[in-house]
C-alpha atoms as a PDB file:
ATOM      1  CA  UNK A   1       5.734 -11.621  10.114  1.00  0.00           C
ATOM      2  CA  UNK A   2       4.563 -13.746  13.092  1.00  0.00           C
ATOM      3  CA  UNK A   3       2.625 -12.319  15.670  1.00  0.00           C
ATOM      4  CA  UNK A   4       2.616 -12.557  19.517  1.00  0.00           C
ATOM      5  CA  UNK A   5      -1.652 -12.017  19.705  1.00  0.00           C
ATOM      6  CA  UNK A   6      -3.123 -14.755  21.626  1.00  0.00           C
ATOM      7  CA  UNK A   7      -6.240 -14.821  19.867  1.00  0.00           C
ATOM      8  CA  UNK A   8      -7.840 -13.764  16.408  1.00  0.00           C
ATOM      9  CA  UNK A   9      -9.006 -10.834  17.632  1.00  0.00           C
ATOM     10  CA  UNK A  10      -5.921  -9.333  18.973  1.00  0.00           C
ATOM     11  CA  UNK A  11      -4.690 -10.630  16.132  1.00  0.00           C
ATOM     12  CA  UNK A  12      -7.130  -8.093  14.024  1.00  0.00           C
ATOM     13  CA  UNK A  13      -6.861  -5.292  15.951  1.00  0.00           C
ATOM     14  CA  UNK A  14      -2.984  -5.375  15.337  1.00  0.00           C
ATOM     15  CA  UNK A  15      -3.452  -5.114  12.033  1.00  0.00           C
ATOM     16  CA  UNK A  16      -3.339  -1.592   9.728  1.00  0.00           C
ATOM     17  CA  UNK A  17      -6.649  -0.936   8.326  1.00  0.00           C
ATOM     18  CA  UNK A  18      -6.765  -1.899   4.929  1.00  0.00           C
ATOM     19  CA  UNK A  19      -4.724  -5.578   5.910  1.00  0.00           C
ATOM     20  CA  UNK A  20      -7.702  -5.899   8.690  1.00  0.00           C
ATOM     21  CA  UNK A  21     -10.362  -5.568   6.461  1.00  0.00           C
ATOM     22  CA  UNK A  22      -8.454  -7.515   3.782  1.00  0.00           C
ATOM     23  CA  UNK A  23      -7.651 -10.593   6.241  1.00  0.00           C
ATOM     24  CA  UNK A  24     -11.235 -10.372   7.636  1.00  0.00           C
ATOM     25  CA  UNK A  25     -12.665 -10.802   4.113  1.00  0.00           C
ATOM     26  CA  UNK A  26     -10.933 -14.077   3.927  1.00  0.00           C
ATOM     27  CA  UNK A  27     -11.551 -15.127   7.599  1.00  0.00           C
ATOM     28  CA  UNK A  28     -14.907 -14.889   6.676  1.00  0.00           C
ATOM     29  CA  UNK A  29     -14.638 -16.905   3.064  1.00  0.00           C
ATOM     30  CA  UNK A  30     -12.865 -19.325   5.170  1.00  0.00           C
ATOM     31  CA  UNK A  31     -15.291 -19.721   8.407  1.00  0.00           C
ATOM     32  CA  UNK A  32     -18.359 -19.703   5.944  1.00  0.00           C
ATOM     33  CA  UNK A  33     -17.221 -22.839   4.115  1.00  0.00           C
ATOM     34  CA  UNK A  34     -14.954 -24.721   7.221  1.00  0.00           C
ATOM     35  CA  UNK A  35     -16.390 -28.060   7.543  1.00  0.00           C
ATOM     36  CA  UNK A  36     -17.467 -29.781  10.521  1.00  0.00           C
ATOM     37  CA  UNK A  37     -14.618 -30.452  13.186  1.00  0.00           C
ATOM     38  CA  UNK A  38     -12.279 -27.376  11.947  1.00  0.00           C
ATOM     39  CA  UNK A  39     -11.338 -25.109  14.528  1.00  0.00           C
ATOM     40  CA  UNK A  40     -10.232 -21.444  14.347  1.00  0.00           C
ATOM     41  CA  UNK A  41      -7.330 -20.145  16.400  1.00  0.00           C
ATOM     42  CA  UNK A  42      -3.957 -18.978  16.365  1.00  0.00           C
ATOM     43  CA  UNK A  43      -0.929 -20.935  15.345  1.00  0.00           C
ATOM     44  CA  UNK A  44       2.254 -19.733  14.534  1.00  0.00           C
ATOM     45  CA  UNK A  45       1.932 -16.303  14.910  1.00  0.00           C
ATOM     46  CA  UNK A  46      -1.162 -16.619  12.208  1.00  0.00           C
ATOM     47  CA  UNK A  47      -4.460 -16.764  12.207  1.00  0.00           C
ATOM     48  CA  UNK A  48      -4.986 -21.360  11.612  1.00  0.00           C
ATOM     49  CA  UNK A  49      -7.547 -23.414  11.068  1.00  0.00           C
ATOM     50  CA  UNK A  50      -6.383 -26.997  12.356  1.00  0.00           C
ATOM     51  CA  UNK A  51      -7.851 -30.749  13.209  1.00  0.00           C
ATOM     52  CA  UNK A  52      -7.905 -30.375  17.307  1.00  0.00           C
ATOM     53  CA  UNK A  53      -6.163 -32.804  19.508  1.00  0.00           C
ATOM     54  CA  UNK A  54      -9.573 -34.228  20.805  1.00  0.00           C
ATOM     55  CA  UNK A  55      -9.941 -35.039  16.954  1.00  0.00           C
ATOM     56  CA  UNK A  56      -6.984 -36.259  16.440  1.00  0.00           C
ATOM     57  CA  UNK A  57      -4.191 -36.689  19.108  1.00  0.00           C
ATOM     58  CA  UNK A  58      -1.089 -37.176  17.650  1.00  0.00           C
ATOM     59  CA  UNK A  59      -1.303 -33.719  16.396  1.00  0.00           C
ATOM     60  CA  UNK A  60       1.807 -32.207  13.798  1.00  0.00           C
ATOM     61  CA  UNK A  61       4.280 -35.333  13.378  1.00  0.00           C
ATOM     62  CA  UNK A  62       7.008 -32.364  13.324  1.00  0.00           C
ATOM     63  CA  UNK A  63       5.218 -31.043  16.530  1.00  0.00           C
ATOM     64  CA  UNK A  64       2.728 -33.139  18.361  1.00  0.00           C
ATOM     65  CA  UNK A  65       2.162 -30.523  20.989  1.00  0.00           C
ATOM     66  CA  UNK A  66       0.690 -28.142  17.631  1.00  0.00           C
ATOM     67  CA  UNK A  67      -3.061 -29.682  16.230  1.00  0.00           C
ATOM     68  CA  UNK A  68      -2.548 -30.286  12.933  1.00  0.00           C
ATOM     69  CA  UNK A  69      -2.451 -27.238  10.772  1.00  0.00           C
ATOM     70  CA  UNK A  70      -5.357 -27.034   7.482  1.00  0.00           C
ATOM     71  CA  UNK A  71      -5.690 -23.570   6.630  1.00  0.00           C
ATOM     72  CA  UNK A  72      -3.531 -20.402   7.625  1.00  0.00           C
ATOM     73  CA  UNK A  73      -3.858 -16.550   7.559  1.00  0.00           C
ATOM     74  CA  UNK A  74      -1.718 -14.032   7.375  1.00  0.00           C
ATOM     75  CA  UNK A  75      -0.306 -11.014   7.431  1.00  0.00           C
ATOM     76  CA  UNK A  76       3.278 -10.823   5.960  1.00  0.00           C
ATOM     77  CA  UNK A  77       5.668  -8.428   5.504  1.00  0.00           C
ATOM     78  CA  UNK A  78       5.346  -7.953   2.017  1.00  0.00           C
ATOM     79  CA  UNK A  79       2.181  -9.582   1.406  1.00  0.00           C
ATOM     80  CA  UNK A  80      -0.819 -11.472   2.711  1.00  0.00           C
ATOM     81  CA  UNK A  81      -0.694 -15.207   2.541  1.00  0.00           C
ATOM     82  CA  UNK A  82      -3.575 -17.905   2.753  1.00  0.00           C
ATOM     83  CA  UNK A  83      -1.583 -21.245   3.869  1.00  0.00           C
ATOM     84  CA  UNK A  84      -3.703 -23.926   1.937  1.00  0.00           C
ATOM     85  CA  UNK A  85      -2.480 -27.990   3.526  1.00  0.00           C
ATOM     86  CA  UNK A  86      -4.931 -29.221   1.796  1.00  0.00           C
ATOM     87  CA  UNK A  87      -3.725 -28.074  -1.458  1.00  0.00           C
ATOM     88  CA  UNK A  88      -0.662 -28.925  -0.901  1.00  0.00           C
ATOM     89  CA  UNK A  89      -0.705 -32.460   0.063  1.00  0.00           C
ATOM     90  CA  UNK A  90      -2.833 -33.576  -2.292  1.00  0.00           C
ATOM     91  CA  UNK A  91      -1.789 -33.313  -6.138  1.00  0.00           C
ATOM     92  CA  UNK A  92      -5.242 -33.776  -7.665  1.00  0.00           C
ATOM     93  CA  UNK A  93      -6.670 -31.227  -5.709  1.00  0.00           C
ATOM     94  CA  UNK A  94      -3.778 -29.020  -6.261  1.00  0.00           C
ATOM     95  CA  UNK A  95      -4.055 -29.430 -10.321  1.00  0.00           C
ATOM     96  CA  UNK A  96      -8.153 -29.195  -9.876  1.00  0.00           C
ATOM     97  CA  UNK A  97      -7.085 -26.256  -8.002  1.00  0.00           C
ATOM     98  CA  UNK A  98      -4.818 -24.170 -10.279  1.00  0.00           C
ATOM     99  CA  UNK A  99      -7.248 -25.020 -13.368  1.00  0.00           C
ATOM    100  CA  UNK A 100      -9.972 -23.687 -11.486  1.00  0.00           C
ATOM    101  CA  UNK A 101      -8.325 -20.655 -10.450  1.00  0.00           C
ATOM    102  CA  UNK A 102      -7.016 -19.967 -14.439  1.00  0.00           C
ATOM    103  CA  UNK A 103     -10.505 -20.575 -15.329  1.00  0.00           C
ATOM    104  CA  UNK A 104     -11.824 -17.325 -12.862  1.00  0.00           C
ATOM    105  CA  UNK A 105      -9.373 -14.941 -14.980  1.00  0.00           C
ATOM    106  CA  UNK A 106      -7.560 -14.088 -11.580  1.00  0.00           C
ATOM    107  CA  UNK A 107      -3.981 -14.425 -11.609  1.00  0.00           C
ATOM    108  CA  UNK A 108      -2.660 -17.104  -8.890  1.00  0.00           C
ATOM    109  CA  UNK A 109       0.492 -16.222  -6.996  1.00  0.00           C
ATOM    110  CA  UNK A 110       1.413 -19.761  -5.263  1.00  0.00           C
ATOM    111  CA  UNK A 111       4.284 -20.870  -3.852  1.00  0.00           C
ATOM    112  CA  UNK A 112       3.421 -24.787  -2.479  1.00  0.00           C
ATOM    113  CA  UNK A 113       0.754 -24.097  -0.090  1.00  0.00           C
ATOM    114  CA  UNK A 114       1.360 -20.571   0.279  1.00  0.00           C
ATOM    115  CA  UNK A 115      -0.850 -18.094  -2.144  1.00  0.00           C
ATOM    116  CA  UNK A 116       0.221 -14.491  -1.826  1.00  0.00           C
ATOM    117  CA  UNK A 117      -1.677 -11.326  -2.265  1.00  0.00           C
ATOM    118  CA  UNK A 118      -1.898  -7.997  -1.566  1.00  0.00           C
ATOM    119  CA  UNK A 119      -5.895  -7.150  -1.756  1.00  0.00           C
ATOM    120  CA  UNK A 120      -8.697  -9.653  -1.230  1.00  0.00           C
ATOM    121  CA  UNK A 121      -9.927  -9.172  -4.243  1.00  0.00           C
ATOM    122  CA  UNK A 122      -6.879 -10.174  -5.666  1.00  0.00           C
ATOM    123  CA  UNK A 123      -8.058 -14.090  -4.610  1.00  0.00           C
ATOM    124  CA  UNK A 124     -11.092 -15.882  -6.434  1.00  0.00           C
ATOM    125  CA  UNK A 125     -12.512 -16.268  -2.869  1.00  0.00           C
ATOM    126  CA  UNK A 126     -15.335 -18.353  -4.158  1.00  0.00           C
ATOM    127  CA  UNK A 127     -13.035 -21.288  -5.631  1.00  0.00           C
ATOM    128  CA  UNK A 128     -11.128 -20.921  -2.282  1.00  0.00           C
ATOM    129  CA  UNK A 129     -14.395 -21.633  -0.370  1.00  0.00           C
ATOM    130  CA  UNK A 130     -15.369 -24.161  -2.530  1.00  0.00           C
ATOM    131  CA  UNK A 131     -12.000 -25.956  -1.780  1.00  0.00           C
ATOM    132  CA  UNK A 132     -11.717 -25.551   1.671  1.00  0.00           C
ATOM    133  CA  UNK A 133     -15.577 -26.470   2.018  1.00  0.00           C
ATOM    134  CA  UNK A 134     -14.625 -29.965  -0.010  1.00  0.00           C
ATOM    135  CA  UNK A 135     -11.834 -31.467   2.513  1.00  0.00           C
ATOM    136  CA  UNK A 136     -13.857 -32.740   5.665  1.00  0.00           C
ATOM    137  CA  UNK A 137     -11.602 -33.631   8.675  1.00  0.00           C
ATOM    138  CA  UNK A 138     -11.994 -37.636   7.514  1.00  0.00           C
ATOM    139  CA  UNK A 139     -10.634 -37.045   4.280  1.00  0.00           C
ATOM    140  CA  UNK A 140      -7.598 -34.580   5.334  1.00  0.00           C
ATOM    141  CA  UNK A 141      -6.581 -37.009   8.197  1.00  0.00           C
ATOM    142  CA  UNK A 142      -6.579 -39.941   6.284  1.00  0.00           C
ATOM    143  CA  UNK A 143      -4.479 -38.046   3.213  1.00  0.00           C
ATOM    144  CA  UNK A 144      -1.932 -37.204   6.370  1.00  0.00           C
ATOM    145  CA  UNK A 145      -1.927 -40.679   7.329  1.00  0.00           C
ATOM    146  CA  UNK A 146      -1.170 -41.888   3.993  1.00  0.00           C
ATOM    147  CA  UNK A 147       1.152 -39.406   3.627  1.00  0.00           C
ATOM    148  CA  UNK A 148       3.172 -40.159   6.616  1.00  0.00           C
ATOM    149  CA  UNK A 149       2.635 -43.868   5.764  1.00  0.00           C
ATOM    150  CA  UNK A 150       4.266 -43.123   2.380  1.00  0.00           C
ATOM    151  CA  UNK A 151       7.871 -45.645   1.621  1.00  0.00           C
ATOM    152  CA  UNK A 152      10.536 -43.083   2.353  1.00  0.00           C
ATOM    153  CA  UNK A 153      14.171 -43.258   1.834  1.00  0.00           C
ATOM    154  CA  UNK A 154      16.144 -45.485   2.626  1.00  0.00           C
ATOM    155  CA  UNK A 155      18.169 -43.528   5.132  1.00  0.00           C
ATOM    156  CA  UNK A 156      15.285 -42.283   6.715  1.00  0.00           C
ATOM    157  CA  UNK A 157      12.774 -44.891   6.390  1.00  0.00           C
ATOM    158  CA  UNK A 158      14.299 -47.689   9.440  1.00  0.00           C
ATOM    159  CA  UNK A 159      14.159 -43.687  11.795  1.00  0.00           C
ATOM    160  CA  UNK A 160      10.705 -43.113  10.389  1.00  0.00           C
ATOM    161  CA  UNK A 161       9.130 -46.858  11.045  1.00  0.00           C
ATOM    162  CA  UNK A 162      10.463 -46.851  14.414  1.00  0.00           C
ATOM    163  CA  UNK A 163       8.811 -43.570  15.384  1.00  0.00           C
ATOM    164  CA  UNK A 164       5.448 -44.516  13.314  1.00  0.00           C
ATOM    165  CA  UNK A 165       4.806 -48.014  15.249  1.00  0.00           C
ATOM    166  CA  UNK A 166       6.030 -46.730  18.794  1.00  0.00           C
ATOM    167  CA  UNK A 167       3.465 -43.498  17.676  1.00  0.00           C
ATOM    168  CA  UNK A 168       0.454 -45.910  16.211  1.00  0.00           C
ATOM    169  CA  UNK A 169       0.796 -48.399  19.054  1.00  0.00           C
ATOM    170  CA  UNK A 170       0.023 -45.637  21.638  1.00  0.00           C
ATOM    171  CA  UNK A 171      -3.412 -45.150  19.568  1.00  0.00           C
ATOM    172  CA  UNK A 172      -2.835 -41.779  18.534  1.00  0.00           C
ATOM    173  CA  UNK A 173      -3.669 -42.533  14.742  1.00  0.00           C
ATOM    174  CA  UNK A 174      -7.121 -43.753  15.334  1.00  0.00           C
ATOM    175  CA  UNK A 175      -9.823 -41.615  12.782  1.00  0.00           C
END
């Protein structure tokens, strides 16, 4: 369920009780192990944890007006979900990931970046520290960048270029 709160807080204090103290355990997994250059704030309608335009300027290729997204929050309607990019975009950190997460005897509910549960100690918060702690901003742009870079189809790919060089020679790709 998205949210109209303009900040975390409100965000919190729309929350039931147990879901509040559930979401602030992992708000405060999450803040304890963000790297440098992170910042916190609400993106759609969830609590995110994004690479700021003054970081990086062309922001979401799907949005440029939205930072790029790292980490999400949230409150569902059926469930809580952490949103983890950086899992998802990067196969050997997602297969690190899920071994690491057998290996803590929790059970992982994980769509592609989305892991779902209903208690925090349902997640094996330390593991999701550990990973969020291990993608600085350098490394997750230049995975995006790569990953935008990427050959595409064919259909898409003479689209795609055009956009790319009219987007790179405005500067807004520079690390």
């Amino acid at each position: 369920m998205t949210s109209s709160a303009k900040t975390v807080d409100e965000y919190l204090a729309s929350l039931p009780n147990d879901r509040r103290e559930a979401i602030s355990t992992v708000r405060n997994m999450i803040l304890k192990h963000l790297p440098q250059g992170y910042e916190e704030g609400m993106q759609y309608g969830m609590i995110g944890y994004f690479v700021p335009h003054s970081l990086f300027p062309a922001g979401y290729h799907c949005d440029p007006s939205q930072p790029l997204c790292f980490a999400s929050l949230g409150s569902q309607k059926n469930h809580m979900a952490l949103y983890l990019m950086c899992v998802y975009m990067d196969s050997p950190t997602a297969d690190k990931f899920k071994d690491n997460y057998a290996k803590t005897g929790k059970k992982l509910d994980m769509g592609k970046a989305c892991i779902r549960f209903k208690r925090a100690e349902d997640l094996a918060l330390d593991l999701i520290g550990q990973t969020i702690a291990s993608v600085t901003v350098d490394r997750y742009l230049s995975k995006y960048i790569d990953l935008l870079n990427r050959p595409k189809t064919k259909r898409s790919a003479k689209a795609e270029s055009a956009t790319r060089s009219q987007t790179i020679a405005a500067g807004r790709y520079s690390l």
